[in-house]
N, C-alpha and C. Protein backbone atom coordinates (compact mmCIF):
# COMPACT_ATOMS: atom_id res chain seq x y z
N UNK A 1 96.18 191.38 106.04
CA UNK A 1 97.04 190.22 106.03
C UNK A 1 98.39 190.48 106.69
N UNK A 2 98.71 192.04 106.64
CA UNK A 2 100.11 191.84 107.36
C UNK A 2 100.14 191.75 108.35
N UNK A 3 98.87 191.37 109.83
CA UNK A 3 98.73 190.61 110.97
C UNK A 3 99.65 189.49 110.95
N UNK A 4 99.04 188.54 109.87
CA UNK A 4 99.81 187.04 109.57
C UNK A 4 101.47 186.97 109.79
N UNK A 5 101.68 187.84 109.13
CA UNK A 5 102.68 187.84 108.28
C UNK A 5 104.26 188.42 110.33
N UNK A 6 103.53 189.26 110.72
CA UNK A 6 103.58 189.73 111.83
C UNK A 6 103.53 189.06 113.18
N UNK A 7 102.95 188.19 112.84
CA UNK A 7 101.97 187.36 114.37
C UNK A 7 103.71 186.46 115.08
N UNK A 8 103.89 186.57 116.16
CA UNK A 8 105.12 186.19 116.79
C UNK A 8 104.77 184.73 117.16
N UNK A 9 103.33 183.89 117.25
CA UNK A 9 102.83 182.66 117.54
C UNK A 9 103.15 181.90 116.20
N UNK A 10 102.95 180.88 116.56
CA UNK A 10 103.10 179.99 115.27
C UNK A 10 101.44 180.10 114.90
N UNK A 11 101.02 180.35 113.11
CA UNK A 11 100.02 180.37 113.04
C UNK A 11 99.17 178.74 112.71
N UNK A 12 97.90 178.24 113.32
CA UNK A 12 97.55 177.40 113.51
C UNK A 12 96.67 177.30 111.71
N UNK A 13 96.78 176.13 111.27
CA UNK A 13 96.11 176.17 109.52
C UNK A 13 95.01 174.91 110.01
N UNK A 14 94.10 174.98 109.18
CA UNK A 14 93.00 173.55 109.53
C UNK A 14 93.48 172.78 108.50
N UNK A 15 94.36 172.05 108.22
CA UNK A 15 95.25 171.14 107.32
C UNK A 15 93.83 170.12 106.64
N UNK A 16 94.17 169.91 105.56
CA UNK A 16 93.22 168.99 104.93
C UNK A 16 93.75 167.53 105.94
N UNK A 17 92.41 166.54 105.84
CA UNK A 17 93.17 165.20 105.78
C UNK A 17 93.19 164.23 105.07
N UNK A 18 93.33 163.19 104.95
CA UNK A 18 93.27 161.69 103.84
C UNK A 18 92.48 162.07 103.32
N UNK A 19 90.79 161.86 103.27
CA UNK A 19 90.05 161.59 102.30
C UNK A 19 90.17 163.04 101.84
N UNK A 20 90.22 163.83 101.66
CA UNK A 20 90.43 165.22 100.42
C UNK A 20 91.46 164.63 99.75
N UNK A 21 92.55 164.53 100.33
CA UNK A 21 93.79 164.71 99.70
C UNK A 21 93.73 163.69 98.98
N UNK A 22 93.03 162.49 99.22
CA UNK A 22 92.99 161.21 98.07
C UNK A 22 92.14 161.84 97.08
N UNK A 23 91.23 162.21 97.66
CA UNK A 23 90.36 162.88 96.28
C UNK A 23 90.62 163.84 95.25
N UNK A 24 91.62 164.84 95.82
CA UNK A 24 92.40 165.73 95.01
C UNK A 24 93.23 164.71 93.99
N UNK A 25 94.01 163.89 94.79
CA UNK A 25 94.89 163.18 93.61
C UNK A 25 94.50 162.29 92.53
N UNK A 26 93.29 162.08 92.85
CA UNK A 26 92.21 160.95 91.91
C UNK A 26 91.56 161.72 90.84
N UNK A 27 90.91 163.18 91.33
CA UNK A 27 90.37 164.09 90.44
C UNK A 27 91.25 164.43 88.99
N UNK A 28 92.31 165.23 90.05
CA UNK A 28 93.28 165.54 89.58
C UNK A 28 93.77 164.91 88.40
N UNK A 29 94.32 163.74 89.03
CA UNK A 29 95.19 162.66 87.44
C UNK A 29 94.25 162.64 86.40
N UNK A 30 92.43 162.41 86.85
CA UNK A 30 91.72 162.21 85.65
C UNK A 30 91.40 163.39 84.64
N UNK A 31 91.64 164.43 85.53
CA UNK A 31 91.12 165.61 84.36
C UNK A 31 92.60 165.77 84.00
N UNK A 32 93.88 165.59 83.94
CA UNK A 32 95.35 165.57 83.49
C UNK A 32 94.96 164.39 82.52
N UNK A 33 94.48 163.77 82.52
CA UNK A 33 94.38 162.17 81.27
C UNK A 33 93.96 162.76 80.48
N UNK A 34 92.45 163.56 80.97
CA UNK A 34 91.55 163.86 79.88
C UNK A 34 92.34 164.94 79.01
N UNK A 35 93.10 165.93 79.39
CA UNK A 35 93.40 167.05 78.87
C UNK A 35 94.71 166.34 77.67
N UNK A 36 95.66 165.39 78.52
CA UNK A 36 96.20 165.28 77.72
C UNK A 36 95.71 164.31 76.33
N UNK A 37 94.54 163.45 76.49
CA UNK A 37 94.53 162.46 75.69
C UNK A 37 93.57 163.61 74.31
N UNK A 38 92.79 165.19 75.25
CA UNK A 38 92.23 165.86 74.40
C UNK A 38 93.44 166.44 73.49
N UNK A 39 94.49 166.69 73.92
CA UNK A 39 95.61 167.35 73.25
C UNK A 39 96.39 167.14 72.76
N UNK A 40 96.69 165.70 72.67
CA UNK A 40 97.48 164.78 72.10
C UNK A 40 96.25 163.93 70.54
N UNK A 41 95.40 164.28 70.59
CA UNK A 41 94.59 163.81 69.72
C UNK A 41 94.14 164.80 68.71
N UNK A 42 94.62 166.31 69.07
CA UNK A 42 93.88 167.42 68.66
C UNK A 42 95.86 167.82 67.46
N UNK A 43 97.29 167.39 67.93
CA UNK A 43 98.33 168.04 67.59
C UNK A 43 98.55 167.15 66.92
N UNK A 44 98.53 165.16 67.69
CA UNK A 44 99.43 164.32 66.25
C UNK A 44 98.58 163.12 66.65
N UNK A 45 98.74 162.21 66.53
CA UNK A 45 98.07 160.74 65.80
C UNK A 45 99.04 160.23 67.77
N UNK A 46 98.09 159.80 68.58
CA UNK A 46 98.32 159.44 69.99
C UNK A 46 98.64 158.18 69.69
N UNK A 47 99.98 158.24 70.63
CA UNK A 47 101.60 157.18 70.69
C UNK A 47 101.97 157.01 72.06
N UNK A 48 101.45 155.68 72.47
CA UNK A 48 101.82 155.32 73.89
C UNK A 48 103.27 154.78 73.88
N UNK A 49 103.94 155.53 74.77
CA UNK A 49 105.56 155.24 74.70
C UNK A 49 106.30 156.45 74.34
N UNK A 50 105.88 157.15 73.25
CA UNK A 50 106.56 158.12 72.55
C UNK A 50 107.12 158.80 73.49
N UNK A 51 108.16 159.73 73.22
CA UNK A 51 109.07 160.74 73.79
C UNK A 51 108.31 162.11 73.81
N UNK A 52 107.73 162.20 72.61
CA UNK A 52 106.69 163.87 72.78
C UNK A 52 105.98 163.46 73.37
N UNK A 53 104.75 162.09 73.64
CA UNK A 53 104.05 161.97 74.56
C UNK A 53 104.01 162.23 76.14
N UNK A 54 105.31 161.65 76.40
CA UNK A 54 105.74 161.62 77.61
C UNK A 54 106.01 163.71 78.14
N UNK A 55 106.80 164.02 76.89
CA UNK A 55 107.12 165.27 76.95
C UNK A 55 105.71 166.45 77.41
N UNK A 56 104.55 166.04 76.23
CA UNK A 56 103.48 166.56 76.64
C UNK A 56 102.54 166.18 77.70
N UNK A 57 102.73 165.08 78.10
CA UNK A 57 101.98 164.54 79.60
C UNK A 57 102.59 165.74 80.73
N UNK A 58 104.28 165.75 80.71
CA UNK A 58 104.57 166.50 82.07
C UNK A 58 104.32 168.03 81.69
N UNK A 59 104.44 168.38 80.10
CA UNK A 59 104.08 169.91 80.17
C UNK A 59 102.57 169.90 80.75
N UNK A 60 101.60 169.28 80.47
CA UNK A 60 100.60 169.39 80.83
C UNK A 60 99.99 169.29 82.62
N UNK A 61 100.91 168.89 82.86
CA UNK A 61 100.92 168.23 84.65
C UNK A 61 101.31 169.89 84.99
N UNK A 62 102.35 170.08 84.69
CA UNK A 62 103.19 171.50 85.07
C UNK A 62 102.66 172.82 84.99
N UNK A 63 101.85 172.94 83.70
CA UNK A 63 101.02 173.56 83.25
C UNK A 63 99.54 173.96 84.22
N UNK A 64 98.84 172.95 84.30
CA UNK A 64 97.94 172.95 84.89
C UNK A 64 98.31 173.40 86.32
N UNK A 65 98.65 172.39 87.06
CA UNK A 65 99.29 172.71 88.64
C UNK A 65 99.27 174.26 88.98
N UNK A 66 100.42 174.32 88.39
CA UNK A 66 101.22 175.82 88.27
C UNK A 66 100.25 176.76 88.05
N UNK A 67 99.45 176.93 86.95
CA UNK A 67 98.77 178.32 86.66
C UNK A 67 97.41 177.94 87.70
N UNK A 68 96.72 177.05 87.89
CA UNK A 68 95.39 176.76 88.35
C UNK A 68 95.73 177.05 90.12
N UNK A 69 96.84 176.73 90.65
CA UNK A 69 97.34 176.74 91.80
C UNK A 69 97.56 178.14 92.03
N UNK A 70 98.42 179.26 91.51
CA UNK A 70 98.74 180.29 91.28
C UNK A 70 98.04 181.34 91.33
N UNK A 71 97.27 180.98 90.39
CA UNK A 71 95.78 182.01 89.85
C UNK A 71 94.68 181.71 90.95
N UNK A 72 94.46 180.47 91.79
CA UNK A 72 93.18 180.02 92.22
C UNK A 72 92.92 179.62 93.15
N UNK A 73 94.24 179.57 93.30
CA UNK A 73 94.28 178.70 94.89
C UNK A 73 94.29 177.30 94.78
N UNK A 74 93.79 177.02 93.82
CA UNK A 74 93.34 175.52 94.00
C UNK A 74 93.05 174.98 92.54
N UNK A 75 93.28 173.55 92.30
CA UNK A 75 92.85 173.11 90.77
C UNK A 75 91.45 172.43 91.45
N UNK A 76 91.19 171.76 90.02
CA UNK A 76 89.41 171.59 89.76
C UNK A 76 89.37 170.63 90.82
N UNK A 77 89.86 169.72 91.51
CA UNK A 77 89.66 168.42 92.75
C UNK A 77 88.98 169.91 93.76
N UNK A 78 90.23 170.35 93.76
CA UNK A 78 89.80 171.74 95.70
C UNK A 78 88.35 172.10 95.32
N UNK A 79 87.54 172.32 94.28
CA UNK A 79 86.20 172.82 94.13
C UNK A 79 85.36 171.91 95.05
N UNK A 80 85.71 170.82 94.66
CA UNK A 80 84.78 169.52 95.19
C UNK A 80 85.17 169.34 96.63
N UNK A 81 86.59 169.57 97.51
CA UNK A 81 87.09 169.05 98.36
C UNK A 81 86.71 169.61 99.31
N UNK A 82 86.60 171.47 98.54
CA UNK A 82 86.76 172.39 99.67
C UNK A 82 88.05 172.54 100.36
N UNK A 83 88.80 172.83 99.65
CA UNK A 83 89.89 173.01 100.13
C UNK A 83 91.12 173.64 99.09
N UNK A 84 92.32 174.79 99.35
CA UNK A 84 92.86 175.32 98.69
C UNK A 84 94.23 175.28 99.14
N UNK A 85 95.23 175.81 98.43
CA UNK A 85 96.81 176.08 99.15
C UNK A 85 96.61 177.20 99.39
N UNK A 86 97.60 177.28 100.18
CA UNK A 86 97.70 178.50 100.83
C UNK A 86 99.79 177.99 101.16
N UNK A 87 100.38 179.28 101.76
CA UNK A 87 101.51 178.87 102.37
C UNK A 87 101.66 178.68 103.72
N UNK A 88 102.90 178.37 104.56
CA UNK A 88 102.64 177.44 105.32
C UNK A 88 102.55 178.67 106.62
N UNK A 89 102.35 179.73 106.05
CA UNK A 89 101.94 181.43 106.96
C UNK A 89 100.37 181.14 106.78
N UNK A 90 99.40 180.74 106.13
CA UNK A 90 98.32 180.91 105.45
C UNK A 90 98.02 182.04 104.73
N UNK A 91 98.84 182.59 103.90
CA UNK A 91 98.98 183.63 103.15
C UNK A 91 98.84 182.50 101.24
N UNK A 92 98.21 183.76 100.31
CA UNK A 92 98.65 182.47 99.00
C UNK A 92 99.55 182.95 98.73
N UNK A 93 100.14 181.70 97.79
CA UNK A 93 101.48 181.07 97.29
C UNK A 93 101.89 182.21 96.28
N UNK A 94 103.49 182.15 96.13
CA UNK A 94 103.65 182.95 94.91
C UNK A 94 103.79 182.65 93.99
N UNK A 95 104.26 182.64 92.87
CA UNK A 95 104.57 181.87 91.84
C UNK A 95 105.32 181.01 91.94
N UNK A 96 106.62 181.05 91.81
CA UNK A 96 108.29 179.96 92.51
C UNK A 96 107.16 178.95 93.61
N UNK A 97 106.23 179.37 94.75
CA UNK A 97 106.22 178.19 95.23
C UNK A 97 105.37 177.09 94.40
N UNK A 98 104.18 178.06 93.57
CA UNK A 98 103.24 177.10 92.73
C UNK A 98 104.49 175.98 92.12
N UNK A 99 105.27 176.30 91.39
CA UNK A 99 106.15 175.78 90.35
C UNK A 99 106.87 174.51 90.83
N UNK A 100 107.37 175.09 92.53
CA UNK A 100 108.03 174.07 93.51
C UNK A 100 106.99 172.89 93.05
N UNK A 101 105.66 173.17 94.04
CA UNK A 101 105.22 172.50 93.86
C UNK A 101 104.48 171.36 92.55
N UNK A 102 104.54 171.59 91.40
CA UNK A 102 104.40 170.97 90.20
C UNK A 102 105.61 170.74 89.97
N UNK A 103 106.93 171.20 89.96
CA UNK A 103 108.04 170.43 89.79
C UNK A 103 107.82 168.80 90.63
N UNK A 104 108.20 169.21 92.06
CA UNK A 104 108.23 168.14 93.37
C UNK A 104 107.14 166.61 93.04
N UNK A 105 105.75 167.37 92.35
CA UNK A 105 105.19 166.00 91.86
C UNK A 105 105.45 165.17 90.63
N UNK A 106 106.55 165.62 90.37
CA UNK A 106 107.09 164.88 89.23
C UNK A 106 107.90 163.11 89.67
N UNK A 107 108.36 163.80 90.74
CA UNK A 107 109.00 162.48 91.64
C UNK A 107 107.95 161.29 91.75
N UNK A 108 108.23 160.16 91.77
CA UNK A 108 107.57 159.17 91.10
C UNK A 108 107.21 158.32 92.80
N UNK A 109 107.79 158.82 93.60
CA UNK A 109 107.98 158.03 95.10
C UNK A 109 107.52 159.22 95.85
N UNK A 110 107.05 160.13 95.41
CA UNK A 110 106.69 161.65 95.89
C UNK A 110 105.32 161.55 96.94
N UNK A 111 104.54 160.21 96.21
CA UNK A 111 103.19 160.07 97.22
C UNK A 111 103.37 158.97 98.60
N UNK A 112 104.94 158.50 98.66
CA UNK A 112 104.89 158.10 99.75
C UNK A 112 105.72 158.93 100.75
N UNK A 113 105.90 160.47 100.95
CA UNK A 113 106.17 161.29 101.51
C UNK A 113 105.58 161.34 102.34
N UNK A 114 104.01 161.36 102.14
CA UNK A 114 102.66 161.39 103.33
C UNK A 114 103.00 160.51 104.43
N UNK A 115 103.86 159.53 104.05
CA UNK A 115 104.04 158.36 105.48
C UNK A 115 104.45 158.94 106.15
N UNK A 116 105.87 159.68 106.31
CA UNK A 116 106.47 159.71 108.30
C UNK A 116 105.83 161.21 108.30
N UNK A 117 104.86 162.36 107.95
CA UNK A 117 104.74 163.54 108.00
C UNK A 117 103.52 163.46 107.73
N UNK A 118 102.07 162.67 107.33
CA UNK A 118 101.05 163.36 107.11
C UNK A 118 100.22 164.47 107.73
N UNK A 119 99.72 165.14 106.92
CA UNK A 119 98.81 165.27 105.63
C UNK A 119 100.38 166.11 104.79
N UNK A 120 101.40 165.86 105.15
CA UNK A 120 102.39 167.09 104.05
C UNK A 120 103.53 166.32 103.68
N UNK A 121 102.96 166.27 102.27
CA UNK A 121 103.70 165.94 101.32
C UNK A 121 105.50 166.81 101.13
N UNK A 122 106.14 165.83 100.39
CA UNK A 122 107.39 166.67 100.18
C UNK A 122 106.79 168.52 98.92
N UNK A 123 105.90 168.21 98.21
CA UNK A 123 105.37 169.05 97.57
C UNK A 123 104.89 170.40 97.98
N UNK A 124 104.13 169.90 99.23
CA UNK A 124 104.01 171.00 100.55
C UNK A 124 105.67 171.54 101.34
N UNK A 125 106.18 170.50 101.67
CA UNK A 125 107.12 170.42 102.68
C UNK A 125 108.63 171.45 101.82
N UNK A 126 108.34 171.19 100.75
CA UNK A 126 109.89 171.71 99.77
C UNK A 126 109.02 173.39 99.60
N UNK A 127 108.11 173.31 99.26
CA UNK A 127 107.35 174.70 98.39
C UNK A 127 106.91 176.08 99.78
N UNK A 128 107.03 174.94 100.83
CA UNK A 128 106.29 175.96 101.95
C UNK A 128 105.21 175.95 102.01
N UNK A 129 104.41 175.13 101.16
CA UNK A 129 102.87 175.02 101.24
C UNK A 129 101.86 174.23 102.17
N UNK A 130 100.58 174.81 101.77
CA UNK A 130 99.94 173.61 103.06
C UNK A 130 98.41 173.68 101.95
N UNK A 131 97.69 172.66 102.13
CA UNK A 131 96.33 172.34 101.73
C UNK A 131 95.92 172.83 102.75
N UNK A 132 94.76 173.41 102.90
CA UNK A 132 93.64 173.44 103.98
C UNK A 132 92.09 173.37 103.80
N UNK A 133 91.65 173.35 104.76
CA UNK A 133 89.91 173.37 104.66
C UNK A 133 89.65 174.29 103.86
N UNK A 134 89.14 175.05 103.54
CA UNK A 134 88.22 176.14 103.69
C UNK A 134 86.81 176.52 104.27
């Protein structure tokens, strides 16, 4: 890998496009519902509105992202998509960028980033990251 890391060219990545990346975000939110509505049903009596709710929705967003991204390259959508992060060297991410990135999707206007820059999100774009094929 320290070729990559070395290489004086800009290195070329096979960038995911739309339909993954919609599918990642569709996967994604549903197994984040499921986990939280499993975990919120398993600690207290589930409260739409609540303040711990809300609290445990984003630990759980953060949570997931972060370690599944970190550890894997990729959460449970990339299995299906074929496709993983990597950084924007194609080297994987380190920790700080996983985190960037699960922080950055917290932003609520975060999925219309893709407009003047697609396929890279501010999530990619802040963290140094990139989706790609595999």
């Amino acid at each position: 890998m320290t070729e990559v890391l070395d290489a004086k060219e800009p290195i070329k990545l096979n960038l995911a496009n739309q339909a993954p990346r919609f599918a990642n975000l569709s996967i994604d939110s549903l197994v984040i519902m499921i986990l939280h509505v499993f975990i919120s049903g398993v600690f207290y009596q589930f409260q739409n509105g609540n303040l711990i709710d809300t609290i445990l929705l984003i630990s759980i967003l953060l949570v997931y992202y972060t370690l599944r991204e970190f550890f894997m390259g990729k959460t449970i959508d990339k299995l299906f998509t074929k496709t993983k992060v990597v950084t924007d060297k194609g080297l994987r991410p380190d920790f700080a960028q996983c985190v960037q990135r699960s922080l950055s999707r917290l932003m609520l206007i975060e999925v219309f980033s893709y407009i003047p820059e697609y396929p890279i999100g501010w999530h990619d774009k802040w963290a140094k990251t990139r989706v790609v094929k595999v």
